[in-house]
Every structure is written in C-alpha cells, then in structure tokens.
Protein backbone atom coordinates (compact mmCIF):
# COMPACT_ATOMS: atom_id res chain seq x y z
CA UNK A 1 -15.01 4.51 21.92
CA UNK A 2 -15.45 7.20 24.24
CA UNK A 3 -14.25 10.58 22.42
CA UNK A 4 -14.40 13.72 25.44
CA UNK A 5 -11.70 16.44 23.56
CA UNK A 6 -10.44 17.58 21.04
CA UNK A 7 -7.31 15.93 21.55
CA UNK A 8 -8.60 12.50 21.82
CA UNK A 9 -9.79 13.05 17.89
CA UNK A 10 -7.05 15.29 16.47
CA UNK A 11 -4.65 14.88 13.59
CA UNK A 12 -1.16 14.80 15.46
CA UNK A 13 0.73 14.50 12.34
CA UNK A 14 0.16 17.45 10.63
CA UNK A 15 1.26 18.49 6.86
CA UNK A 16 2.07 21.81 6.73
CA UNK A 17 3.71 24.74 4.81
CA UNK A 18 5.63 27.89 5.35
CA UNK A 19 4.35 31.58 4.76
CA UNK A 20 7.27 31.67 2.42
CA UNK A 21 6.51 28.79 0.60
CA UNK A 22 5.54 29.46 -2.80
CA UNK A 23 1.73 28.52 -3.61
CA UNK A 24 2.83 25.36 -5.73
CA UNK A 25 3.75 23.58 -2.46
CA UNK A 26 0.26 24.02 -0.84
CA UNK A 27 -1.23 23.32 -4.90
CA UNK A 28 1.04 19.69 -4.83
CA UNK A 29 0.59 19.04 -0.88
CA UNK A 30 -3.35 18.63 -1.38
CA UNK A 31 -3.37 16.98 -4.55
CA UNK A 32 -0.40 14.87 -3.07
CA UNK A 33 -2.42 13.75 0.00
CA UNK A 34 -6.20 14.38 -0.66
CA UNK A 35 -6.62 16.92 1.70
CA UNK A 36 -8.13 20.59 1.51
CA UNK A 37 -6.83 22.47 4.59
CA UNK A 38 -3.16 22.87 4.99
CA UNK A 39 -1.83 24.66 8.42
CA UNK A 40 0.75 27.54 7.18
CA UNK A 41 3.55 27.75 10.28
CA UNK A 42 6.47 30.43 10.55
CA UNK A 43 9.40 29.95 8.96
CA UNK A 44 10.91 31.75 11.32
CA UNK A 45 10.15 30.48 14.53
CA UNK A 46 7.69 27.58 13.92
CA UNK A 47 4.59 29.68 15.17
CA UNK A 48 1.26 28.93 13.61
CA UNK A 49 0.35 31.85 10.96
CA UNK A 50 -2.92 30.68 9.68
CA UNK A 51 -4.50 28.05 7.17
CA UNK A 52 -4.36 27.85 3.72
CA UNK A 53 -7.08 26.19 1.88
CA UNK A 54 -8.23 24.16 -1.28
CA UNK A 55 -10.68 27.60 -2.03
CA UNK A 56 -8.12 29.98 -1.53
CA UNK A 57 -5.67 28.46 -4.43
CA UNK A 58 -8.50 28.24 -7.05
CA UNK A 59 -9.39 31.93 -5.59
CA UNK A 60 -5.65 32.89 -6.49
CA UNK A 61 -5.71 30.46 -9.46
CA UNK A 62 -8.47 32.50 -11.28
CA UNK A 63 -7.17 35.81 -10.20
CA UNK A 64 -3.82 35.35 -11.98
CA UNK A 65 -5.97 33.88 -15.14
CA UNK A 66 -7.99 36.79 -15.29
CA UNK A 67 -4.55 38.81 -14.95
CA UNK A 68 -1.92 36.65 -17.77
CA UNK A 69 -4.98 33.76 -19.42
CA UNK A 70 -5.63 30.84 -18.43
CA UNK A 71 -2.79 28.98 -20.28
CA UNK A 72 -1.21 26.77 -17.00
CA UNK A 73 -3.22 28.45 -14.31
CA UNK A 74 -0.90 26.59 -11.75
CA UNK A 75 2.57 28.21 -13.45
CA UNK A 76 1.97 31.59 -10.94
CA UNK A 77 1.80 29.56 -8.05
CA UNK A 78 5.23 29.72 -8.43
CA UNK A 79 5.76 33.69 -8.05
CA UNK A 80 2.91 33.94 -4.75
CA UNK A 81 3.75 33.20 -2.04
CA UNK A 82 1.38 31.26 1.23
CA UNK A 83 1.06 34.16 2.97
CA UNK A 84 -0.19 36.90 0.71
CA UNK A 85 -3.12 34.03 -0.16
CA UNK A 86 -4.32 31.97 3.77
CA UNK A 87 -6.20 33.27 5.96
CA UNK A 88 -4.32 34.83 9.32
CA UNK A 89 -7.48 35.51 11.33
CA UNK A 90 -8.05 31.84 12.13
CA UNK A 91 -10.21 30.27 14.73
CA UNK A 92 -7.76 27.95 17.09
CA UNK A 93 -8.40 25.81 20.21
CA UNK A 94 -6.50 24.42 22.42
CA UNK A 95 -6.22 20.60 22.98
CA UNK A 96 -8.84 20.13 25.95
CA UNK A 97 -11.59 21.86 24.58
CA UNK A 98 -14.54 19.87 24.67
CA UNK A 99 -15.76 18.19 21.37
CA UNK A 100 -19.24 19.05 21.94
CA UNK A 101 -18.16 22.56 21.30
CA UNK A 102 -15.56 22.02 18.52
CA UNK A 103 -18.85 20.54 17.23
CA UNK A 104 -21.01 23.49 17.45
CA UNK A 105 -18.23 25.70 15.83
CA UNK A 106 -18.32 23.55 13.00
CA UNK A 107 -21.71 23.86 12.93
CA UNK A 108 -22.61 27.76 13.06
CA UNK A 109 -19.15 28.37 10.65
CA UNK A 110 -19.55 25.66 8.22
CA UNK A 111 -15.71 26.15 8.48
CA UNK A 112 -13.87 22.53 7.48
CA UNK A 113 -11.41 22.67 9.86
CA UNK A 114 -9.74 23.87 12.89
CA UNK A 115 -6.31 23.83 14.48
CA UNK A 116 -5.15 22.76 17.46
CA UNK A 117 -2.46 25.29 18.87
CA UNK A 118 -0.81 25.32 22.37
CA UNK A 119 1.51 28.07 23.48
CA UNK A 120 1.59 29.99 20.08
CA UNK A 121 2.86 26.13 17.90
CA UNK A 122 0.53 23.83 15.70
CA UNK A 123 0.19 20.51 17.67
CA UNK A 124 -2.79 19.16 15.47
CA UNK A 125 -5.95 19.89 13.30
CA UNK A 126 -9.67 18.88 13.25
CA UNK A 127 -11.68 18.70 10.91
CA UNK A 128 -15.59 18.21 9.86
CA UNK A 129 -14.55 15.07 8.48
CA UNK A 130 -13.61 13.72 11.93
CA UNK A 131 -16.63 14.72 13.52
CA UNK A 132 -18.11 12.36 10.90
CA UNK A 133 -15.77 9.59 11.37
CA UNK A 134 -16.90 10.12 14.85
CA UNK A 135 -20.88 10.01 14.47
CA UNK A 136 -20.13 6.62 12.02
CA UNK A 137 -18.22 4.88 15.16
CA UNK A 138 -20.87 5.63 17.35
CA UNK A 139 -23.63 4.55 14.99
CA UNK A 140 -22.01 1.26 14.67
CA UNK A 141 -21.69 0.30 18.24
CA UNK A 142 -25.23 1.45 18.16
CA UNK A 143 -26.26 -0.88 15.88
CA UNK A 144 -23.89 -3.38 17.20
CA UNK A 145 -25.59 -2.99 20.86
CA UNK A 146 -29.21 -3.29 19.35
CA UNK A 147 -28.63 -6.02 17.12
C-alpha cells in the first residue's frame, strides 16, 4: 500500500451532528458506533462548525451534576445543545495535504482527530487511529518482505 495524502486514508463516510442537535444525539452517536470524535455541520447550510468530542460530553456531563446531582447525568443532554459544548476553533486540512504532515500535527497536538474540509463542507475525518492502522500495514509487508 502506498498511502501519499490525506485523502488516500480518510473516513469518507462521515457521522455527524448538527449545532442544534441536542447533546443526547452526539451522547448515543458514540456509544452507537464506538467512536469519540463526531464532526458538528450547520444546520443551516451544511458548513462544517467544529467537532464535538467524547471529553467534551463527560466535561458537560459533570458540569450539569455538579449543577442538579448526579441522578441520570445523561437526562440534560437533552436541554444543551452541540454547539454551546464542541469546539469551533478546529484545526482542518484539506484533502491533498501530505500525510507526513497530518502526522506531525498529530504528533505536537496529541489531538485524536482532524477533518477534512474543502470549500467551507466536511468531506472526511482522520484520525490517530488511522495513522496506526497505517504504521500496522506497513509493518506487515515489512515483515512479509523479510520473511
């Protein structure tokens, strides 16, 4: 396998939430799929907004338990909505970007993921996880050379 961007590596189909969603759809999207990133688009016009992640429910999670007990933690995802909780000042790159530096981002960020955006709209996602998948292939053929 010969891997040279960031599109030959990226997540086309993408799961994804609304700023307006409520945080229970984020909360049931992970859990749903096993994932801990979720790209938040516009409602409006489909424009990518920002990310909303695994660390930023439990962040929201405690907050309200703090507020009201910890009872059902998960009941006030229902009254917050995606945007007051993501992160909007998101690193994004665009589909040819070399995957040496997608690499190095991941690497001086520790960030888990980053998504792919062209002209303003979320075409995919990477994320550390990949770049793992990644080094395994290679290691293989490695070993599958040498042996």
């Amino acid at each position: 396998m010969h891997y040279k961007t960031i599109s030959d590596i990226m997540i086309k189909d993408v799961i994804s939430c609304t700023e307006k969603d409520s945080l229970d759809v984020p909360n049931r999207l992970m859990a749903e799929h096993s994932i801990r990133h979720i790209p938040v688009i516009s409602s409006e016009n489909g424009d990518f907004v920002g990310v909303i992640t695994q660390k930023h429910l439990l962040k929201e999670a405690f907050q309200q338990a703090k507020l009201f007990g910890s009872v059902d933690m998960w009941t006030f995802g229902r009254g917050v909505t995606v945007k007051s909780a993501c992160s909007k000042d998101v690193e994004t790159v665009q589909p040819q970007l070399p995957l040496a530096e997608a690499g190095k981002y991941f690497l001086e960020t520790k960030y888990g993921c980053l998504p792919v955006v062209d002209q303003g709209k979320l075409i995919g996602l990477v994320t550390s996880v990949d770049f793992v998948r990644i080094a395994v292939e290679l290691l293989k053929e490695k070993e599958e050379k040498e042996g």
